[in-house]
C-alpha atoms as a PDB file:
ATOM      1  CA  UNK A   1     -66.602   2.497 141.968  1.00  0.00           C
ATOM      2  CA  UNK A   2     -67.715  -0.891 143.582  1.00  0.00           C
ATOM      3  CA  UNK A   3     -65.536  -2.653 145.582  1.00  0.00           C
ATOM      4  CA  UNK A   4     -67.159  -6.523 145.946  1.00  0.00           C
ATOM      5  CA  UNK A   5     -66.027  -9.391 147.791  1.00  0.00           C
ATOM      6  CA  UNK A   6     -67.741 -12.019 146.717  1.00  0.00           C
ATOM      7  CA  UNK A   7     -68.122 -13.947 143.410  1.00  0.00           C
ATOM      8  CA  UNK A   8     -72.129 -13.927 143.377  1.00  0.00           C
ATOM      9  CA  UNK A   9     -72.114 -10.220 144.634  1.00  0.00           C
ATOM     10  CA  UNK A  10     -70.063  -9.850 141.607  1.00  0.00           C
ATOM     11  CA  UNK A  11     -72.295 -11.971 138.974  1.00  0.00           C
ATOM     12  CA  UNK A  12     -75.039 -10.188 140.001  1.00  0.00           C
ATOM     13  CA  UNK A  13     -73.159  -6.345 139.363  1.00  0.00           C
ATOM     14  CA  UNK A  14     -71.512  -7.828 136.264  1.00  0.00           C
ATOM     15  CA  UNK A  15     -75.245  -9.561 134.680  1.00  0.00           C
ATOM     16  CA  UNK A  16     -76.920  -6.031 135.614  1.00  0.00           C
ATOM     17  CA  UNK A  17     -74.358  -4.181 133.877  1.00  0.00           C
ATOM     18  CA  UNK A  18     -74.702  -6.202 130.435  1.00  0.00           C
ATOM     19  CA  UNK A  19     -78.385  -5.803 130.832  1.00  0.00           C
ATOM     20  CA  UNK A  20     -77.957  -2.103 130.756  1.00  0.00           C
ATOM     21  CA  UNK A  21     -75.331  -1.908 128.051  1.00  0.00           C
ATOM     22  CA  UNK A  22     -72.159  -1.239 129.546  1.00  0.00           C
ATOM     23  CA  UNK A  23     -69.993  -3.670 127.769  1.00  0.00           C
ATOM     24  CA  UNK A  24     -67.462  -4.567 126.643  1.00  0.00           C
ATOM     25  CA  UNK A  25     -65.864  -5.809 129.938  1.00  0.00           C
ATOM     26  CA  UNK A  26     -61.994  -5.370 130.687  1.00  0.00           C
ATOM     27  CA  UNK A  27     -60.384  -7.466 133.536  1.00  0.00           C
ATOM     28  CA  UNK A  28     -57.588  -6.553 134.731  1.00  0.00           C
ATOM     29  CA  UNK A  29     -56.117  -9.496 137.140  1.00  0.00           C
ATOM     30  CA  UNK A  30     -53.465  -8.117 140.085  1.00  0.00           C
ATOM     31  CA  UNK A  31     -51.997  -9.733 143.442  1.00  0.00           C
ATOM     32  CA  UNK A  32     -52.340  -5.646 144.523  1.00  0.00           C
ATOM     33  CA  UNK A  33     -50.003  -3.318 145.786  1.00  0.00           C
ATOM     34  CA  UNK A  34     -50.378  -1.138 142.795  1.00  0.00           C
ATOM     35  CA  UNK A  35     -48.045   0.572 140.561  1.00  0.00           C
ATOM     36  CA  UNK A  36     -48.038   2.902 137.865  1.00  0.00           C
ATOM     37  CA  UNK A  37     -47.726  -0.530 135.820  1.00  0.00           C
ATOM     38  CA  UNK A  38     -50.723  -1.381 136.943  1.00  0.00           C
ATOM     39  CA  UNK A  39     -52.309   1.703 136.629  1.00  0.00           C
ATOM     40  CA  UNK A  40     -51.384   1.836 132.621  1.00  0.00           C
ATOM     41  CA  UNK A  41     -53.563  -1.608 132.318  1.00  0.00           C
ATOM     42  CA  UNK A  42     -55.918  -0.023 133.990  1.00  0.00           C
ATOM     43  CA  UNK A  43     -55.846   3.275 132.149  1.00  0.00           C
ATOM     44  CA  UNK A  44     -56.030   0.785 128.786  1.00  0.00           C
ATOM     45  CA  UNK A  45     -58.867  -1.392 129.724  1.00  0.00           C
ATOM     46  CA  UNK A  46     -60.736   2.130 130.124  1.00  0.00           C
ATOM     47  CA  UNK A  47     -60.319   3.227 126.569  1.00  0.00           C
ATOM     48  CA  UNK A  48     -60.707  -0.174 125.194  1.00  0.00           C
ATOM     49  CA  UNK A  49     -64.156  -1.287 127.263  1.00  0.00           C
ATOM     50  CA  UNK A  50     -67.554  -0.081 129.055  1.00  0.00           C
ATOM     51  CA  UNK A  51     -66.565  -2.136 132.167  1.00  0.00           C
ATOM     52  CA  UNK A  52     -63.178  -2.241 133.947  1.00  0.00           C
ATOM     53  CA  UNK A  53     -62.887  -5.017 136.509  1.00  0.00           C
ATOM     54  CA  UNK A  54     -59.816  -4.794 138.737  1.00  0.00           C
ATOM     55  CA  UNK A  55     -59.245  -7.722 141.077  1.00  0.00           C
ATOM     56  CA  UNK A  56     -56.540  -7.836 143.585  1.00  0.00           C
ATOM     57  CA  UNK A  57     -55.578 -10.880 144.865  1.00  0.00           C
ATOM     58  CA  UNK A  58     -52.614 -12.556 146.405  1.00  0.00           C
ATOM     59  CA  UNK A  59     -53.003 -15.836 144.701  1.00  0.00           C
ATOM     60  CA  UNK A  60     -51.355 -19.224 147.456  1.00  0.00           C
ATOM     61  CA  UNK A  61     -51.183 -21.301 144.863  1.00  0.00           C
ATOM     62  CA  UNK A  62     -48.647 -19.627 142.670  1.00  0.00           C
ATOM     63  CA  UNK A  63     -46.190 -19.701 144.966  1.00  0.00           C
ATOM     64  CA  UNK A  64     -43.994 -22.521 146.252  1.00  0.00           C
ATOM     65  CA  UNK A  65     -42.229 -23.598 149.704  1.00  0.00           C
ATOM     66  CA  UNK A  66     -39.863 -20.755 150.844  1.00  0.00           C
ATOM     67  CA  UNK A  67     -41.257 -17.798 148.886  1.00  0.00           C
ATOM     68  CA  UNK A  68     -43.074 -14.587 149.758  1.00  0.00           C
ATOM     69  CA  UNK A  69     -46.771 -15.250 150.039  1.00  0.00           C
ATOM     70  CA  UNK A  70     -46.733 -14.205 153.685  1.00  0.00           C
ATOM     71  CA  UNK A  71     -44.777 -11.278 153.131  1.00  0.00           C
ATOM     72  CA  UNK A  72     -45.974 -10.395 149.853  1.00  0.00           C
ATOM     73  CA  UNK A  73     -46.820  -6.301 150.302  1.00  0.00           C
ATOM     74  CA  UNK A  74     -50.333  -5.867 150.266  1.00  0.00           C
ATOM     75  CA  UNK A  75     -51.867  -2.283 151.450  1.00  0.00           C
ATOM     76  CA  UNK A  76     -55.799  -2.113 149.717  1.00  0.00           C
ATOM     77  CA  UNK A  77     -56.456   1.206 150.917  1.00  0.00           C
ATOM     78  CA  UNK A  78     -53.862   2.847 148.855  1.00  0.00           C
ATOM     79  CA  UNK A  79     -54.897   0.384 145.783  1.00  0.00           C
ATOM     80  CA  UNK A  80     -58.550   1.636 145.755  1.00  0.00           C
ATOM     81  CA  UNK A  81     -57.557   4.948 146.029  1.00  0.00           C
ATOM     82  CA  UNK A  82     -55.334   4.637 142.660  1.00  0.00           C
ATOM     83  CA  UNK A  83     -58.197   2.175 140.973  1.00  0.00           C
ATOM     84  CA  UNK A  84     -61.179   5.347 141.697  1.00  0.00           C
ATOM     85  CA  UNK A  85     -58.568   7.764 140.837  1.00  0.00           C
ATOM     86  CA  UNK A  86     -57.879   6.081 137.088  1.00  0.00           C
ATOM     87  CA  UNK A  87     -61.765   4.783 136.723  1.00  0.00           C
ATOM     88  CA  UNK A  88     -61.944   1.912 137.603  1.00  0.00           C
ATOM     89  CA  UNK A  89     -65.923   0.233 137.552  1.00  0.00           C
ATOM     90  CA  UNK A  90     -65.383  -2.563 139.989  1.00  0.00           C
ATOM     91  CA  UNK A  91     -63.004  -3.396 142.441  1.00  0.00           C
ATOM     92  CA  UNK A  92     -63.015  -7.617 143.106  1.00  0.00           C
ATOM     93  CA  UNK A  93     -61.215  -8.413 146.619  1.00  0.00           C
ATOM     94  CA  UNK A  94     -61.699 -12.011 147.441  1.00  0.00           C
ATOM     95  CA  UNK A  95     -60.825 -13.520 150.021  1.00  0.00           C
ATOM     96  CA  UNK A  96     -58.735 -17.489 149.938  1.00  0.00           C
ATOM     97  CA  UNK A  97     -61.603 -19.061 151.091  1.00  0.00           C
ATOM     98  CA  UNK A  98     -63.529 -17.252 148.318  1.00  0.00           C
ATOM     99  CA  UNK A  99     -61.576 -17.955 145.889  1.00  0.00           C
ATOM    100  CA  UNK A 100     -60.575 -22.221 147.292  1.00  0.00           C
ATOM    101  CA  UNK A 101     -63.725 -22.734 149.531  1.00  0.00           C
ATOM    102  CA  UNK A 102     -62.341 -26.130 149.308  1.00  0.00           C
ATOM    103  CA  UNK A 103     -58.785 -27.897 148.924  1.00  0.00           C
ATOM    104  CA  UNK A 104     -58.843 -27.398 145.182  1.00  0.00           C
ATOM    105  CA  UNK A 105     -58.260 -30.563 143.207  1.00  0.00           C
ATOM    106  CA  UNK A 106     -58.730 -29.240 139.868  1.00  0.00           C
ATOM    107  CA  UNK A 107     -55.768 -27.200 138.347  1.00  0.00           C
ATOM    108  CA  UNK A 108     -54.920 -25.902 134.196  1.00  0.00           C
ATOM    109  CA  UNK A 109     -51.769 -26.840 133.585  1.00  0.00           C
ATOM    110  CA  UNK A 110     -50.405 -25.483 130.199  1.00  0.00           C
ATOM    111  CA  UNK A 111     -47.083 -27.780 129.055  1.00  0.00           C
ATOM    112  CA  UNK A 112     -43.792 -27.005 127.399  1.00  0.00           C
ATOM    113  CA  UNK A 113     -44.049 -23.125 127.714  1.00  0.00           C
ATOM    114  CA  UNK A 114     -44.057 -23.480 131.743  1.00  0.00           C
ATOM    115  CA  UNK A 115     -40.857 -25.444 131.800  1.00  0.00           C
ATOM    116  CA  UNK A 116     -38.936 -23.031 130.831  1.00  0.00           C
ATOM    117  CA  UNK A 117     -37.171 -19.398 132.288  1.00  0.00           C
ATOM    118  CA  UNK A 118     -39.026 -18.782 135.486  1.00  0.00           C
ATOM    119  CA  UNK A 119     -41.214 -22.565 135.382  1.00  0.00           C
ATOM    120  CA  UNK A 120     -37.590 -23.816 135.402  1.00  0.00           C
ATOM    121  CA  UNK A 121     -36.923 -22.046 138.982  1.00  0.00           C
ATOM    122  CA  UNK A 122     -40.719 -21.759 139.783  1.00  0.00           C
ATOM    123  CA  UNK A 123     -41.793 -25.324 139.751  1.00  0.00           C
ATOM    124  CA  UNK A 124     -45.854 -24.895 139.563  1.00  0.00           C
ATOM    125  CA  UNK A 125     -46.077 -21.262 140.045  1.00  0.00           C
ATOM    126  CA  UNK A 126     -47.507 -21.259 135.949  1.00  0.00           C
ATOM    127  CA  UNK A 127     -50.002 -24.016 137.163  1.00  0.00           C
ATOM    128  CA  UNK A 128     -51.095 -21.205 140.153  1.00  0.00           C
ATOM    129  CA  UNK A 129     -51.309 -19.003 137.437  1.00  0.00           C
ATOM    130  CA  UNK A 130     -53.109 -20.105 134.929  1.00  0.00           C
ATOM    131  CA  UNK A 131     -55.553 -22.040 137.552  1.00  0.00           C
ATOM    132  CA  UNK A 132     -56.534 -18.631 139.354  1.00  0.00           C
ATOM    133  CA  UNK A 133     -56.511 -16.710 136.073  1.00  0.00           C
ATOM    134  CA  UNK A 134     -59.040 -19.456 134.393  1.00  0.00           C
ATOM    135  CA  UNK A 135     -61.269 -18.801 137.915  1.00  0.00           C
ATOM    136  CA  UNK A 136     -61.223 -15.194 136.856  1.00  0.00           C
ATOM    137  CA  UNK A 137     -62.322 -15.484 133.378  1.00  0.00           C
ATOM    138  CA  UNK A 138     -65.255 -17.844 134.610  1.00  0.00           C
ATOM    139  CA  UNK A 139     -66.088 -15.451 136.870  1.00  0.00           C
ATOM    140  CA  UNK A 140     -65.910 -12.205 135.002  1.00  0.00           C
ATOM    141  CA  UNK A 141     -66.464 -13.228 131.722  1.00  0.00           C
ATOM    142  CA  UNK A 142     -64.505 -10.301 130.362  1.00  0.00           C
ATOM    143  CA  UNK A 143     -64.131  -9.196 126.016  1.00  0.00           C
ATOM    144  CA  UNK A 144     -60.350  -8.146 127.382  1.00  0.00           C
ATOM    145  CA  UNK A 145     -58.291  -9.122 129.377  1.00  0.00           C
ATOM    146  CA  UNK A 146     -55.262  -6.890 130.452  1.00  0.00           C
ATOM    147  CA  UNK A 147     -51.560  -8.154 131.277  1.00  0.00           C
ATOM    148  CA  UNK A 148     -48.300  -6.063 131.298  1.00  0.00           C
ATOM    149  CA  UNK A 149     -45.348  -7.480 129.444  1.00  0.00           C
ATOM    150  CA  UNK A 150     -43.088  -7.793 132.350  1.00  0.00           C
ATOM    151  CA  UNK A 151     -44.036 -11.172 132.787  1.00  0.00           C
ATOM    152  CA  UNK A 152     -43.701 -12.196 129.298  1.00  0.00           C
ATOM    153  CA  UNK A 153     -43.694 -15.652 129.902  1.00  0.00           C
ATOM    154  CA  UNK A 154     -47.229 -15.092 131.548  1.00  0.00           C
ATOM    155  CA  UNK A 155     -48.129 -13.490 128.784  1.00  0.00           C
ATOM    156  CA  UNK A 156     -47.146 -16.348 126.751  1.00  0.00           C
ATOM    157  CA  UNK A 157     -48.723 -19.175 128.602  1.00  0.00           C
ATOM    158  CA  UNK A 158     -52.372 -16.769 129.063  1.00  0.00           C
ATOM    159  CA  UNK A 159     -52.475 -16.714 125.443  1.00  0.00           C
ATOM    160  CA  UNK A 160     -51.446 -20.070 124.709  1.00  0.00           C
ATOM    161  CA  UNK A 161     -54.615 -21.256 127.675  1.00  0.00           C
ATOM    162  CA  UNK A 162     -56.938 -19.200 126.090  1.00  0.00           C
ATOM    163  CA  UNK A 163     -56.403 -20.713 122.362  1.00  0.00           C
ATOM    164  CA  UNK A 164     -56.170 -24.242 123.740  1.00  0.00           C
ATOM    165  CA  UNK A 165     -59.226 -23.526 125.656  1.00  0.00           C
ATOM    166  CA  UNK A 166     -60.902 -21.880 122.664  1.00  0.00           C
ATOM    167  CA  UNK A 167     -61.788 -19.166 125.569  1.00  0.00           C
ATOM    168  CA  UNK A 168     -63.611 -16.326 124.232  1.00  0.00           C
ATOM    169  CA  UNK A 169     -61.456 -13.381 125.241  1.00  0.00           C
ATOM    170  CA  UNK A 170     -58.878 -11.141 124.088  1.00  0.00           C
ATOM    171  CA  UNK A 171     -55.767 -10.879 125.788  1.00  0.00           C
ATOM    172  CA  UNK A 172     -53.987  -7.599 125.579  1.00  0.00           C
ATOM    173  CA  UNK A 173     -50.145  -7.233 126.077  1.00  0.00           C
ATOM    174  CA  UNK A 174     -49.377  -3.906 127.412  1.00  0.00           C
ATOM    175  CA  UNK A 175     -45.590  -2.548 127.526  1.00  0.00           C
ATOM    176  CA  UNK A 176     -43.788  -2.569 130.576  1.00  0.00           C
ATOM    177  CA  UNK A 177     -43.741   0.459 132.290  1.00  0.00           C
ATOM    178  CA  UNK A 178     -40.030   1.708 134.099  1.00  0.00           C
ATOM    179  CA  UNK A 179     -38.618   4.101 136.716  1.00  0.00           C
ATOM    180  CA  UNK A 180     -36.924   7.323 135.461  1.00  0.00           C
ATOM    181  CA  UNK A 181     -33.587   5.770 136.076  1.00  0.00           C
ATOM    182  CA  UNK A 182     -34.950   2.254 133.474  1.00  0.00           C
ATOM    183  CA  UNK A 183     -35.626  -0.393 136.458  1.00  0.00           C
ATOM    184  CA  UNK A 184     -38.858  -2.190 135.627  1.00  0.00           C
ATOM    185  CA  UNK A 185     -42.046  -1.244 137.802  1.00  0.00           C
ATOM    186  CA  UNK A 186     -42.787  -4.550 140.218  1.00  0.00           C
ATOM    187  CA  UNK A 187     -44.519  -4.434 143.328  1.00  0.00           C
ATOM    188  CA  UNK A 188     -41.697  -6.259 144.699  1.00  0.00           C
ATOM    189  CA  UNK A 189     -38.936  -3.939 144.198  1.00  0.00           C
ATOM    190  CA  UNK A 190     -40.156  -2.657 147.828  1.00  0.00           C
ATOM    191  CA  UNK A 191     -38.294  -5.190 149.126  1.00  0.00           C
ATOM    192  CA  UNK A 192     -34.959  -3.675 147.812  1.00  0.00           C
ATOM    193  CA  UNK A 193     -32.108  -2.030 150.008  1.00  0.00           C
ATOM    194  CA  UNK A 194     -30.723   1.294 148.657  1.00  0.00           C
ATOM    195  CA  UNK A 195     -27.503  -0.166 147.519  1.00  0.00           C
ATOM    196  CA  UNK A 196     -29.638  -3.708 146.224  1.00  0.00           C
ATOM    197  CA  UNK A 197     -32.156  -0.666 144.324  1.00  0.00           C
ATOM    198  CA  UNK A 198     -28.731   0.915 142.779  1.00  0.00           C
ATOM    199  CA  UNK A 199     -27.235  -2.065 141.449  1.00  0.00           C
ATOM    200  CA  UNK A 200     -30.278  -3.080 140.421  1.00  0.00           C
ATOM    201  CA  UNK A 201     -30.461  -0.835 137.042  1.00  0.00           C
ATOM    202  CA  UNK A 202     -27.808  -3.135 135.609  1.00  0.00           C
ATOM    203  CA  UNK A 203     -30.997  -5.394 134.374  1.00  0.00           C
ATOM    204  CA  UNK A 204     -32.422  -2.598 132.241  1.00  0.00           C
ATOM    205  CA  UNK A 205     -28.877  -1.053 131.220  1.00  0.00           C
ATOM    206  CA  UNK A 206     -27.937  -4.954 129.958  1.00  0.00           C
ATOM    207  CA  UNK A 207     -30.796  -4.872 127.914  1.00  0.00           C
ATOM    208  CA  UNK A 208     -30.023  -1.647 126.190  1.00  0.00           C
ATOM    209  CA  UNK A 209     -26.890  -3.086 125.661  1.00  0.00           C
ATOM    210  CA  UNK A 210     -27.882  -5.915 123.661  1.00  0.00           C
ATOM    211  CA  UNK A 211     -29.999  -4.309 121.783  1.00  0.00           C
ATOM    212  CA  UNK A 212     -27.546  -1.790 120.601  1.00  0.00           C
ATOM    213  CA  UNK A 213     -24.876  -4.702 120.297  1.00  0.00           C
ATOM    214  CA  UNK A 214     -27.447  -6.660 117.965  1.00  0.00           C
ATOM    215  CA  UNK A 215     -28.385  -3.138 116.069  1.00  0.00           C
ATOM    216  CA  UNK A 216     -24.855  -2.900 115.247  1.00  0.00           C
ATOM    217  CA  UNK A 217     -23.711  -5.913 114.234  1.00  0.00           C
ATOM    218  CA  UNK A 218     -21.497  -6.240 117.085  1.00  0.00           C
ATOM    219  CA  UNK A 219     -23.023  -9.130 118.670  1.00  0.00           C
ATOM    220  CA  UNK A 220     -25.236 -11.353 116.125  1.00  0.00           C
ATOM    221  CA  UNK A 221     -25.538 -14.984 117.594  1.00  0.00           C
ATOM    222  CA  UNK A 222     -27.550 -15.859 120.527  1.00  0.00           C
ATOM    223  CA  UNK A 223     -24.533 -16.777 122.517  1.00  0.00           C
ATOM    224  CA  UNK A 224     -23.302 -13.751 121.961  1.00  0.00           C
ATOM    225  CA  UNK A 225     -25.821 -11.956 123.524  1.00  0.00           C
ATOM    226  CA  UNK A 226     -26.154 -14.289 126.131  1.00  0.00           C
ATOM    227  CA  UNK A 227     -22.635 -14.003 127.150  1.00  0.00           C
ATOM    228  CA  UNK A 228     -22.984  -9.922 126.587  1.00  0.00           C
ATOM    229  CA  UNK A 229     -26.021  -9.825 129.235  1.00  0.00           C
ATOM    230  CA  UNK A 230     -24.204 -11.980 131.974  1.00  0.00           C
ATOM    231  CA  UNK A 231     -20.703 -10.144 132.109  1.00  0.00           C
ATOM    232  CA  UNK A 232     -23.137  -6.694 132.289  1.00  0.00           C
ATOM    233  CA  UNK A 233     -25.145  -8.532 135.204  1.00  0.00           C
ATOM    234  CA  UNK A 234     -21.920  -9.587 136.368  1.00  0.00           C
ATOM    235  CA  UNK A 235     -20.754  -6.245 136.989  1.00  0.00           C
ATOM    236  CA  UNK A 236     -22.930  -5.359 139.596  1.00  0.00           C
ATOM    237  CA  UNK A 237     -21.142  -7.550 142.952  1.00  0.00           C
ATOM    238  CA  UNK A 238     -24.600  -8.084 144.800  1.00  0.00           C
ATOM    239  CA  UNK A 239     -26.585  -9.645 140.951  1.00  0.00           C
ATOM    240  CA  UNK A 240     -26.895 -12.972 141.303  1.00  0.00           C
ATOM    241  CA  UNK A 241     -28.409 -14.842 137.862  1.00  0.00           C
ATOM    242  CA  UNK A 242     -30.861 -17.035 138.122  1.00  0.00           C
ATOM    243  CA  UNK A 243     -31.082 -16.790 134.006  1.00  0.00           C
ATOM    244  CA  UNK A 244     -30.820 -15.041 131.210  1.00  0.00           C
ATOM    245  CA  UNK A 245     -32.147 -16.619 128.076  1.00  0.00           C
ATOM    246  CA  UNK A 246     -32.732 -15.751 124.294  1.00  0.00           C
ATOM    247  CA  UNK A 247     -35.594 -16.989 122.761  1.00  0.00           C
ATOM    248  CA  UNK A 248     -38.472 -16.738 119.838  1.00  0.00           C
ATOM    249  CA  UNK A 249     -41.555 -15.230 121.615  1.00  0.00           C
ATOM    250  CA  UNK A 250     -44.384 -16.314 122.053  1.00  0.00           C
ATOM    251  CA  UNK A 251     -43.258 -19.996 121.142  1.00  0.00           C
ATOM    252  CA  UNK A 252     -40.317 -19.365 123.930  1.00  0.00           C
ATOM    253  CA  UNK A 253     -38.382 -21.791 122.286  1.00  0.00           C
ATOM    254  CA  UNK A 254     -34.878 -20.986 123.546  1.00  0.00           C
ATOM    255  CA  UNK A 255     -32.347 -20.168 120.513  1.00  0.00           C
ATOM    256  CA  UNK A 256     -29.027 -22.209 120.049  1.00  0.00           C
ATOM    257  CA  UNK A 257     -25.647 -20.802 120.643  1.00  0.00           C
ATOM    258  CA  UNK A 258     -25.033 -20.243 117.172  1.00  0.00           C
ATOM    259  CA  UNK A 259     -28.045 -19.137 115.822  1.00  0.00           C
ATOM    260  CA  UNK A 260     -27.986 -15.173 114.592  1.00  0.00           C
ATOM    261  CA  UNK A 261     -30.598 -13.110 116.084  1.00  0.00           C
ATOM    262  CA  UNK A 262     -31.287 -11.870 112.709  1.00  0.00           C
ATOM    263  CA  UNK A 263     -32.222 -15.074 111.131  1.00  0.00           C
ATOM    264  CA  UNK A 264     -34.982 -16.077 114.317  1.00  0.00           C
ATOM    265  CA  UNK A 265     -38.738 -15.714 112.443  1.00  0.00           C
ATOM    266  CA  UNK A 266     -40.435 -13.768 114.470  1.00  0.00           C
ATOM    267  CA  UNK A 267     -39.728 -11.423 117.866  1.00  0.00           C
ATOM    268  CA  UNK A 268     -36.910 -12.629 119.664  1.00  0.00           C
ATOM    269  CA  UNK A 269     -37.158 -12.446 123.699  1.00  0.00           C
ATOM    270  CA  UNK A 270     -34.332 -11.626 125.775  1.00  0.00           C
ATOM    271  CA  UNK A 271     -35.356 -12.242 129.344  1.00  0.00           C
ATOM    272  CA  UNK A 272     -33.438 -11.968 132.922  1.00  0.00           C
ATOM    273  CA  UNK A 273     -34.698 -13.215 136.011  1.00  0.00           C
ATOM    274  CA  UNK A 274     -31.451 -11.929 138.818  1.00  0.00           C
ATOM    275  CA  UNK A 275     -31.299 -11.730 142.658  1.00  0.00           C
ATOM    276  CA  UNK A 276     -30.588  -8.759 144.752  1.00  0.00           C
ATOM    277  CA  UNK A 277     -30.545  -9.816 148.030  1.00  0.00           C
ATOM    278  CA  UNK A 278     -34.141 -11.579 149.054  1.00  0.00           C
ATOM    279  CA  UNK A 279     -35.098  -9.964 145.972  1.00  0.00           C
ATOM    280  CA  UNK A 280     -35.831 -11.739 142.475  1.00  0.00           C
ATOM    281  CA  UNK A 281     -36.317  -9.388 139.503  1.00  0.00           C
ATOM    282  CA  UNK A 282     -37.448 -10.398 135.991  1.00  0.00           C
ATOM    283  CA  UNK A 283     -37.182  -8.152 133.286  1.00  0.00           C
ATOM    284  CA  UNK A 284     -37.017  -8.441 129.297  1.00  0.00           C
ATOM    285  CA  UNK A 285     -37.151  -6.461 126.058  1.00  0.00           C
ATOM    286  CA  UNK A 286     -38.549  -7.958 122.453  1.00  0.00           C
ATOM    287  CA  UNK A 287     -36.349  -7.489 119.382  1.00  0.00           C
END
């Protein structure tokens, strides 16, 4: 395994590996502090490709005034140790200043999609996103690209840049990946006090809920749902909701009140983004 630092130092690996044949090429983009989420994208991108590109790196520009950037958990040691131990090819650790040499005046910006769910609390974070993810893809070049369904609203607006773009990769969803007790893997859940890490399984046990509520027939219209998700939330005394939406995936266009789940064309998203504490959690499940 190769651990590089810079982006020619990484051209350079990447153009001798294509001249000796080992493509396809997976990327799979992180801000670090691994997980076993992490380490099922990984563990995908090496089935699916030649070359598996990990890069780990605490993007600035996704985050805005008042969050964690600073704080954000970062530890690489322990991060190379689980990319060599699940085969990873090359490790990419930039630096800021490799990555924004300069104050960076050119951003992608993908509309509609962004304004939504966390772009509603998040003002520019999807801007940081898809900027530093486009810098990847010019960079690696990968066949694949590798994104866990946690975010799904990332993976939304990804795959909405790349068609818009007409960018010549393939983005793969991969399921999100939970605790024994159902809370959703996230490098942030460090941050969590005992009692904030107990209440915290309300997010996954709402979900079940729903979807047992919808398989029923006990609750049918997105307001129903909605209403079903935030008295579960509510019943943890530390949650508070930031959202919780229903809404036709990838388009994300948020269902009405009345509308029946059943009658949505396509996957329906239910999504959650809740406060423990310092703490926000997303978390979501497809119907």
């Amino acid at each position: 395994m190769k651990v590089i630092r810079t982006i020619e130092e990484l051209r350079s690996e990447l153009r001798e590996r294509t001249r000796s044949g080992h493509e396809p090429v997976g990327l799979v983009p992180t801000m670090g502090y691994l997980h076993e989420g992490h380490a099922s994208l990984m563990r995908k991108a090496r089935e699916m490709t030649q070359t598996v590109v990990l890069s780990i790196f605490v993007n600035p520009i996704q985050f805005g005034p008042g969050e964690d950037y600073e704080t954000y958990p970062r530890d690489e040691a322990r991060d190379l140790e689980l990319a060599r131990a699940e085969g990873v090819d090359i490790v990419f650790i930039p630096t800021v200043e490799v990555m924004y040499p300069q104050p960076i005046k050119t951003k992608v910006s993908v509309a509609d999609i962004t304004s939504l769910l966390c772009g509603a609390s998040r003002p520019g974070h999807f801007d940081g996103v898809t900027t530093v993810v486009s810098k990847l893809f010019h960079i690696v070049k990968p066949d694949y690209a590798f994104f866990g369904m946690k975010d799904a609203q990332q993976v939304a607006v990804i795959e909405q840049m790349v068609r818009d773009l007409s960018m010549d990769i393939t983005i793969v969803p991969c399921p999100i990946v939970r605790e024994a007790d159902g809370l959703a893997l996230s490098s942030r859940n460090v941050y969590l006090k005992p009692e904030e890490r107990r209440q915290a399984l309300v997010l996954s046990r709402s979900l079940q809920k729903a979807r047992e509520a919808i398989a029923s027939g006990q609750a049918e219209t997105a307001g129903q749902i909605r209403q079903l998700l935030r008295d579960t939330i509510s019943e943890a005394p530390l949650a508070d909701i930031d959202y919780v939406e229903a809404a036709v995936f990838p388009e994300l266009d948020p269902l009405q009140d009345e509308d029946k789940i059943s009658d949505a064309e396509g996957r329906v998203l239910l999504a959650l983004a809740v406060r423990f504490g310092r703490t926000r959690l997303i978390d979501n499940t497809l119907i």
